[in-house]
PDB file of N, CA and C in Angstrom:
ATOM      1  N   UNK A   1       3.125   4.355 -28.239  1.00  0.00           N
ATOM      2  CA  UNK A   1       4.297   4.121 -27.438  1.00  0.00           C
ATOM      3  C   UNK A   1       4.996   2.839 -27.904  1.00  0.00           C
ATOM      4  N   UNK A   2       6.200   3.301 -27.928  1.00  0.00           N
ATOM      5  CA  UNK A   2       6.896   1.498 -28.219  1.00  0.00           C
ATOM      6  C   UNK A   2       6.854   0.820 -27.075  1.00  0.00           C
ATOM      7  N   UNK A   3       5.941  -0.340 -27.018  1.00  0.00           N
ATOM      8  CA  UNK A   3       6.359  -1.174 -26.076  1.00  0.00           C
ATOM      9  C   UNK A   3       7.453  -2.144 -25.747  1.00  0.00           C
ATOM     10  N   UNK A   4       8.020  -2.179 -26.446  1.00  0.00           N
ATOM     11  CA  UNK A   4       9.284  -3.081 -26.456  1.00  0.00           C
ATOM     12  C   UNK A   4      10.132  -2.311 -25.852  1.00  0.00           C
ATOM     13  N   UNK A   5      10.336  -0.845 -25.712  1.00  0.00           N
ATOM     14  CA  UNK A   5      11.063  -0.211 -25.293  1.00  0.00           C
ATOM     15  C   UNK A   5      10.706  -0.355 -23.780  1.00  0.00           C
ATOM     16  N   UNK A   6       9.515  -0.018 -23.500  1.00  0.00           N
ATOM     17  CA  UNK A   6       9.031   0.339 -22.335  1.00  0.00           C
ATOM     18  C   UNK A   6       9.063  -1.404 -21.307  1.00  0.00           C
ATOM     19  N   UNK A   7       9.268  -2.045 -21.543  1.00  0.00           N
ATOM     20  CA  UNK A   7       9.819  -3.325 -21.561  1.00  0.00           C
ATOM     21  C   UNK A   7      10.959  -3.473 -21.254  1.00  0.00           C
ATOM     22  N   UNK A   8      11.595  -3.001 -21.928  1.00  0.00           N
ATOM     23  CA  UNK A   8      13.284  -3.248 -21.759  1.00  0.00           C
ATOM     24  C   UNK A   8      13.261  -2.528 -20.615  1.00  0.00           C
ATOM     25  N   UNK A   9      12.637  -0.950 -20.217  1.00  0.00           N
ATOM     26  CA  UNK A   9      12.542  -0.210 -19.150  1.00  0.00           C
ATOM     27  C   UNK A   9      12.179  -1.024 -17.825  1.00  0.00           C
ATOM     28  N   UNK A  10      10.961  -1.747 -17.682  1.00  0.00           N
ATOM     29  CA  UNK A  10      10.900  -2.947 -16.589  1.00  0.00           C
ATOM     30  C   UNK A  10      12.120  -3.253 -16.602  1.00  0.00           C
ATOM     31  N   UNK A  11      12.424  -4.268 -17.598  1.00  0.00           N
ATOM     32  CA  UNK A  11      13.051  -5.367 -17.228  1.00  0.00           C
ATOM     33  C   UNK A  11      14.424  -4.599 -16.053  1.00  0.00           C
ATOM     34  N   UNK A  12      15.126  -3.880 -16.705  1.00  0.00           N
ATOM     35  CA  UNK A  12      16.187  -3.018 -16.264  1.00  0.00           C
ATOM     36  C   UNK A  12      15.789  -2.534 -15.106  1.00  0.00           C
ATOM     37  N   UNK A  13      14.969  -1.709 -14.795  1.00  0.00           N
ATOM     38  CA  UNK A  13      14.434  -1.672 -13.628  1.00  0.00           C
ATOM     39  C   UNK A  13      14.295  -2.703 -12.224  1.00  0.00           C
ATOM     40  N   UNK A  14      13.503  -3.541 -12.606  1.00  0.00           N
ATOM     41  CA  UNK A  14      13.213  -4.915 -11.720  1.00  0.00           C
ATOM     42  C   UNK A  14      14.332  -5.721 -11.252  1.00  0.00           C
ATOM     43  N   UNK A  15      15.562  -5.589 -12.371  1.00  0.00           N
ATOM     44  CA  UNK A  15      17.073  -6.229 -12.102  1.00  0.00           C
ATOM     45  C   UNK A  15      17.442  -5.402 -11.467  1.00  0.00           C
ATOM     46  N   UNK A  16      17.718  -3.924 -11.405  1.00  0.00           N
ATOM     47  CA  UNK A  16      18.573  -3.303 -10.623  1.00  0.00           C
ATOM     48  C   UNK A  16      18.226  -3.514  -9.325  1.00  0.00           C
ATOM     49  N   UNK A  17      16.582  -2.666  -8.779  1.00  0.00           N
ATOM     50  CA  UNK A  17      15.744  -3.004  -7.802  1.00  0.00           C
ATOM     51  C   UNK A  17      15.605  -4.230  -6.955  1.00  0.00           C
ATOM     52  N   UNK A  18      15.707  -5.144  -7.472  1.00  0.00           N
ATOM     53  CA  UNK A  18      15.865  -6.591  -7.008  1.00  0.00           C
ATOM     54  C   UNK A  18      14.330  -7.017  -6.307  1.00  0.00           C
ATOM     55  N   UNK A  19      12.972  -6.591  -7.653  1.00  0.00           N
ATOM     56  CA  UNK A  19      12.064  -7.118  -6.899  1.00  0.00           C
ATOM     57  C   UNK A  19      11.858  -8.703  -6.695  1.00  0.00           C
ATOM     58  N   UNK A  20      11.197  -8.779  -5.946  1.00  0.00           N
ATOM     59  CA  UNK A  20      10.802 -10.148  -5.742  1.00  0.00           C
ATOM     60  C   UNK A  20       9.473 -10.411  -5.904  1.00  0.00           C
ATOM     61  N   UNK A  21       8.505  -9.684  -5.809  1.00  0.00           N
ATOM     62  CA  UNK A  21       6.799  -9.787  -6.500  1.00  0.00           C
ATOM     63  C   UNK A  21       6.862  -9.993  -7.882  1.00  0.00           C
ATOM     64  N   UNK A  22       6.174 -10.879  -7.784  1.00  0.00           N
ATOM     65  CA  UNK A  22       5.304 -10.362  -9.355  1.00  0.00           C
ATOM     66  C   UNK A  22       4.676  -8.923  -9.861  1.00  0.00           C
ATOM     67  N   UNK A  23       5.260  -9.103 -11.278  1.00  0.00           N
ATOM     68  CA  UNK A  23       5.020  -7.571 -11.781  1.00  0.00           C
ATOM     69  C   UNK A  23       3.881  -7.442 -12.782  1.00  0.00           C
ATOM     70  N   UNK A  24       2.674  -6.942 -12.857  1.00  0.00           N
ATOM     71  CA  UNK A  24       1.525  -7.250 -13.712  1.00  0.00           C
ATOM     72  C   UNK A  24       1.994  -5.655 -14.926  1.00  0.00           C
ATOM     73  N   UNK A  25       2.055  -6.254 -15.856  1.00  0.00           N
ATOM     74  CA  UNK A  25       1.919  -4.765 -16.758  1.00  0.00           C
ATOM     75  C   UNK A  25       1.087  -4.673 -17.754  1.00  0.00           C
ATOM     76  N   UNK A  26       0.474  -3.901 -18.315  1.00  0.00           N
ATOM     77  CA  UNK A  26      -0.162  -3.906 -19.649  1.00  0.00           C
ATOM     78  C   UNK A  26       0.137  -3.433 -20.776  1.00  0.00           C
ATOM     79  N   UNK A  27       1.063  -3.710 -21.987  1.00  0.00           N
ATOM     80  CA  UNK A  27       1.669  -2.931 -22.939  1.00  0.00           C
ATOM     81  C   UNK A  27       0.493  -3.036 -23.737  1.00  0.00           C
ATOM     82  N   UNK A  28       0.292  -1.664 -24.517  1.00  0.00           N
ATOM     83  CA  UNK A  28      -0.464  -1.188 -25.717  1.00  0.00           C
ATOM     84  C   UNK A  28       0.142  -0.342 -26.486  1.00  0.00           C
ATOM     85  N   UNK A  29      -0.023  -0.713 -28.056  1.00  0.00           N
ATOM     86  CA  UNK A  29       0.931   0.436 -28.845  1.00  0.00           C
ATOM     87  C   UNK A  29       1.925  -0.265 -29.724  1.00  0.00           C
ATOM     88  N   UNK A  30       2.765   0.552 -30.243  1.00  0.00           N
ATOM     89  CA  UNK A  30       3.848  -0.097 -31.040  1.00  0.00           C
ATOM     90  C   UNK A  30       4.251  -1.233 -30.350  1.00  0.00           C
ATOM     91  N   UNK A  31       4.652  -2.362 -30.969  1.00  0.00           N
ATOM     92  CA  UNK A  31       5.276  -3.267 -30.683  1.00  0.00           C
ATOM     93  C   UNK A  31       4.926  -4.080 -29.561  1.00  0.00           C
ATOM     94  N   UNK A  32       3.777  -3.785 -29.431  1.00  0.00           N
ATOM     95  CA  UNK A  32       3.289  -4.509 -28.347  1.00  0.00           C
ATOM     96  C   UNK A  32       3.112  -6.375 -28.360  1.00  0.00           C
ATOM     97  N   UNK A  33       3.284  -6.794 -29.429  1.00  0.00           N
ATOM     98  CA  UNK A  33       3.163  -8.213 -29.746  1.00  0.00           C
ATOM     99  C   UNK A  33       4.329  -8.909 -29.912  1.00  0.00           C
ATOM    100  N   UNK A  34       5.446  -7.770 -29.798  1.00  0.00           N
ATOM    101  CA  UNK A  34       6.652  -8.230 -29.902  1.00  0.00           C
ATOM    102  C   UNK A  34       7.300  -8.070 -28.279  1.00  0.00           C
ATOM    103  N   UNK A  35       6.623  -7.188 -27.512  1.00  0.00           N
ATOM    104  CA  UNK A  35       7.705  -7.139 -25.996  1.00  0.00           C
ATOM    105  C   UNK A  35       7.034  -8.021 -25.441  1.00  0.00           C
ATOM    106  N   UNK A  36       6.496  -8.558 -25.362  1.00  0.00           N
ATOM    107  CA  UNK A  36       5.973  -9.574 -24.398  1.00  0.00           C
ATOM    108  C   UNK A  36       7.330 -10.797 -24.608  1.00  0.00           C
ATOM    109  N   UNK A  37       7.339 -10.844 -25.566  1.00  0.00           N
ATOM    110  CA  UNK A  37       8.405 -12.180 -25.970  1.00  0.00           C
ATOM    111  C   UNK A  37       9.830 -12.039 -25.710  1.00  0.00           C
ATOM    112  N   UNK A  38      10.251 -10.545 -26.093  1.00  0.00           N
ATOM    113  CA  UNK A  38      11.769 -10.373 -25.892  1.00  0.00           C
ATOM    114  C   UNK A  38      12.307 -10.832 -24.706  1.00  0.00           C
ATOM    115  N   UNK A  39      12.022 -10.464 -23.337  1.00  0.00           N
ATOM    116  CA  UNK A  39      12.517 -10.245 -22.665  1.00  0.00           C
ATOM    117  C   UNK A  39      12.546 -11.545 -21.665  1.00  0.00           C
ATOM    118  N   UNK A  40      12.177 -12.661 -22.197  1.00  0.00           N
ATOM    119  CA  UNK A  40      11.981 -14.052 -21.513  1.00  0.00           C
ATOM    120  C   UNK A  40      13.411 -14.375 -21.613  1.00  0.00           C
ATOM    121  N   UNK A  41      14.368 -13.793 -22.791  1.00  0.00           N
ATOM    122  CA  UNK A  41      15.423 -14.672 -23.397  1.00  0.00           C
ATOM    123  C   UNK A  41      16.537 -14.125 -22.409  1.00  0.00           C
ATOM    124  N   UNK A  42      16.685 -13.103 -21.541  1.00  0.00           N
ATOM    125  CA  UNK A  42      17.201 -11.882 -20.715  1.00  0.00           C
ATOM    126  C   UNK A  42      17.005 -12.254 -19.133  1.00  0.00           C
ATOM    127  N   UNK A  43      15.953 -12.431 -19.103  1.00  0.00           N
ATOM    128  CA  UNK A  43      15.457 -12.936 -17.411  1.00  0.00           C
ATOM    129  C   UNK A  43      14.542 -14.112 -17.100  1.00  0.00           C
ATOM    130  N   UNK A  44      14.685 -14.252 -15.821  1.00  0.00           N
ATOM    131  CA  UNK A  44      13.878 -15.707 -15.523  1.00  0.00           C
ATOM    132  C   UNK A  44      12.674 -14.944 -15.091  1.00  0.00           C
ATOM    133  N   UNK A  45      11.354 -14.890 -16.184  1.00  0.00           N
ATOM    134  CA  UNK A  45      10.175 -14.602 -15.887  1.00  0.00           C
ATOM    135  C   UNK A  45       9.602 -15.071 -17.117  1.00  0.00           C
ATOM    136  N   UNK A  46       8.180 -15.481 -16.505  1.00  0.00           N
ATOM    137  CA  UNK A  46       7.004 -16.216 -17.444  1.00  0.00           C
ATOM    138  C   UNK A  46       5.988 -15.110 -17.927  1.00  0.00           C
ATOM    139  N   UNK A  47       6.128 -14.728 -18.792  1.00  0.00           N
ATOM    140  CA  UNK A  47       5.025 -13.744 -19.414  1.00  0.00           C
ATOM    141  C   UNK A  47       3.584 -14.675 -19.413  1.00  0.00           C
ATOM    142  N   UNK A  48       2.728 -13.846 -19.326  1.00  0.00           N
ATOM    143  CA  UNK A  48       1.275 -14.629 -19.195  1.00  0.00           C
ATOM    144  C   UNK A  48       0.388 -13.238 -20.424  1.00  0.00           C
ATOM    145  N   UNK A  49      -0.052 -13.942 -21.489  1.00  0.00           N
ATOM    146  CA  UNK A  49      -0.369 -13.026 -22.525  1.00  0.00           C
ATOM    147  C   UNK A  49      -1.844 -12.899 -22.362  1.00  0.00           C
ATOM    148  N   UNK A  50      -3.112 -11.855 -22.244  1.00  0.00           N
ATOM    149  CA  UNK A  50      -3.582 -12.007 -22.310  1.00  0.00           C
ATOM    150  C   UNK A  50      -4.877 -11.620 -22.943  1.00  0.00           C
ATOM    151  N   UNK A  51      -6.166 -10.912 -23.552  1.00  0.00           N
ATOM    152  CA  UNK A  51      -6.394 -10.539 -24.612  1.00  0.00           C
ATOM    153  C   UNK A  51      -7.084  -8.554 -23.854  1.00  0.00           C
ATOM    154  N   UNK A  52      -7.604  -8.582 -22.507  1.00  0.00           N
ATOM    155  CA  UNK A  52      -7.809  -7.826 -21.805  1.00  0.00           C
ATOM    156  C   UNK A  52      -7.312  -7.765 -20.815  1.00  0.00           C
ATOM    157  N   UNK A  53      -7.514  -6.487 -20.214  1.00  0.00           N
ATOM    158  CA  UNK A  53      -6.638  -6.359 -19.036  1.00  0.00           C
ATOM    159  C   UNK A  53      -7.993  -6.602 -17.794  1.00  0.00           C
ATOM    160  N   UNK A  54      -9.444  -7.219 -18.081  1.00  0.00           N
ATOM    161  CA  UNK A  54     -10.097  -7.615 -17.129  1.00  0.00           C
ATOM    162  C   UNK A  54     -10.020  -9.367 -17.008  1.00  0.00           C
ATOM    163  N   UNK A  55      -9.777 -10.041 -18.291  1.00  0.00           N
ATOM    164  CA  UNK A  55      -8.728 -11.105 -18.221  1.00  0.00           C
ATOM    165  C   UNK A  55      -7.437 -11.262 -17.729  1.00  0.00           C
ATOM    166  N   UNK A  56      -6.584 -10.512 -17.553  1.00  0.00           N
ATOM    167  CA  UNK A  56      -5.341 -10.567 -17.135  1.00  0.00           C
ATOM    168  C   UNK A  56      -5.569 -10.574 -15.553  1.00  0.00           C
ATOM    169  N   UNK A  57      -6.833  -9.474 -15.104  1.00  0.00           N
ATOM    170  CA  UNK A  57      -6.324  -9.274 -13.805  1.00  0.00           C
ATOM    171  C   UNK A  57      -7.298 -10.426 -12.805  1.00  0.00           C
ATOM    172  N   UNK A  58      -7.551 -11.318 -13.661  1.00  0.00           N
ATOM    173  CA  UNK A  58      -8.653 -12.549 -12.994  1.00  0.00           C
ATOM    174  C   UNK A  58      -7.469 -13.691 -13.137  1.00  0.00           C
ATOM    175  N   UNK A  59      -6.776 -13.898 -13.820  1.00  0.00           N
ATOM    176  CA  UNK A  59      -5.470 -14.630 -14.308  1.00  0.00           C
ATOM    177  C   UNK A  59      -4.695 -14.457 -13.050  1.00  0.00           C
ATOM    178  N   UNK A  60      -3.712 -13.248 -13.083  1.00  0.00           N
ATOM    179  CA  UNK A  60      -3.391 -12.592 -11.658  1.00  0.00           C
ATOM    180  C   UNK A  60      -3.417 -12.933 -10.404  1.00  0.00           C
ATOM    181  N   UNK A  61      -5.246 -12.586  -9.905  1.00  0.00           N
ATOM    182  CA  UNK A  61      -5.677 -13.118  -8.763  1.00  0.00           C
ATOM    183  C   UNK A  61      -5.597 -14.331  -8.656  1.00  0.00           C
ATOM    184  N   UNK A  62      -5.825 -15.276  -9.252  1.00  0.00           N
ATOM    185  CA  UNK A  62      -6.046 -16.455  -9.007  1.00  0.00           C
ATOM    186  C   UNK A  62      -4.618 -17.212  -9.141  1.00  0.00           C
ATOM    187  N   UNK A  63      -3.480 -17.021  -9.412  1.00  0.00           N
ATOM    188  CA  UNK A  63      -2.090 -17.424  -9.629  1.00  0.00           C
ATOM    189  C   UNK A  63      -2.116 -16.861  -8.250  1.00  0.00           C
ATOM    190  N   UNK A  64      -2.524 -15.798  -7.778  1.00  0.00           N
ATOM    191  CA  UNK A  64      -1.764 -15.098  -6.290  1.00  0.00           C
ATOM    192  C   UNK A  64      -2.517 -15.646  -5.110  1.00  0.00           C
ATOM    193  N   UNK A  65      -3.823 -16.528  -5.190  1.00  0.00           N
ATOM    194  CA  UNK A  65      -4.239 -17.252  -4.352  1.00  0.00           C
ATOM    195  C   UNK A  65      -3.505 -18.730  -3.971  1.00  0.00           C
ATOM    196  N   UNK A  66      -2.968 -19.035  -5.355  1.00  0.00           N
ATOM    197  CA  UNK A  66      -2.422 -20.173  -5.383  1.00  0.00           C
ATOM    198  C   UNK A  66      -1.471 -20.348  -4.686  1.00  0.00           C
ATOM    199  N   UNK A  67      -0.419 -19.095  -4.174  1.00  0.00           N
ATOM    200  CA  UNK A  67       0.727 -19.352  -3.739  1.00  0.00           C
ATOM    201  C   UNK A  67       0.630 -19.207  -2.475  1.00  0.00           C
ATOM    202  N   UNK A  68      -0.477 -18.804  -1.563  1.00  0.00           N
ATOM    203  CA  UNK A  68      -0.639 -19.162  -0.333  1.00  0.00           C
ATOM    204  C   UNK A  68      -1.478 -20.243   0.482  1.00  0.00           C
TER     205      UNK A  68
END
């Protein structure tokens, strides 16, 4: 799958929608080392890169404890 595409698909999405959560995703596949980066330059969001998705989702939790 191209992820860069599927990326641009969030991003477009999340703007129209007008979420306000945080959005956790996992791209794998084409271009996957490249969508993480594009789309910082487009919207105000912090990509958090990470090497698994049982790393990512301990990353996650603990950013989402923080904010209460």
């Amino acid at each position: 799958m191209r992820c860069d595409l599927i990326a641009d698909g969030i991003i477009n999405a999340v703007k129209q929608v007008g979420v306000k959560i945080p959005v956790v995703v996992r791209l794998e596949g084409t271009n996957a080392d490249v969508a993480p980066r594009a789309p910082e330059s487009r919207v105000a969001w912090r990509s958090l890169r990470r090497s698994d998705l049982t790393d990512a989702a301990t990353k996650v939790v603990r950013l989402a404890r923080r904010r209460h």
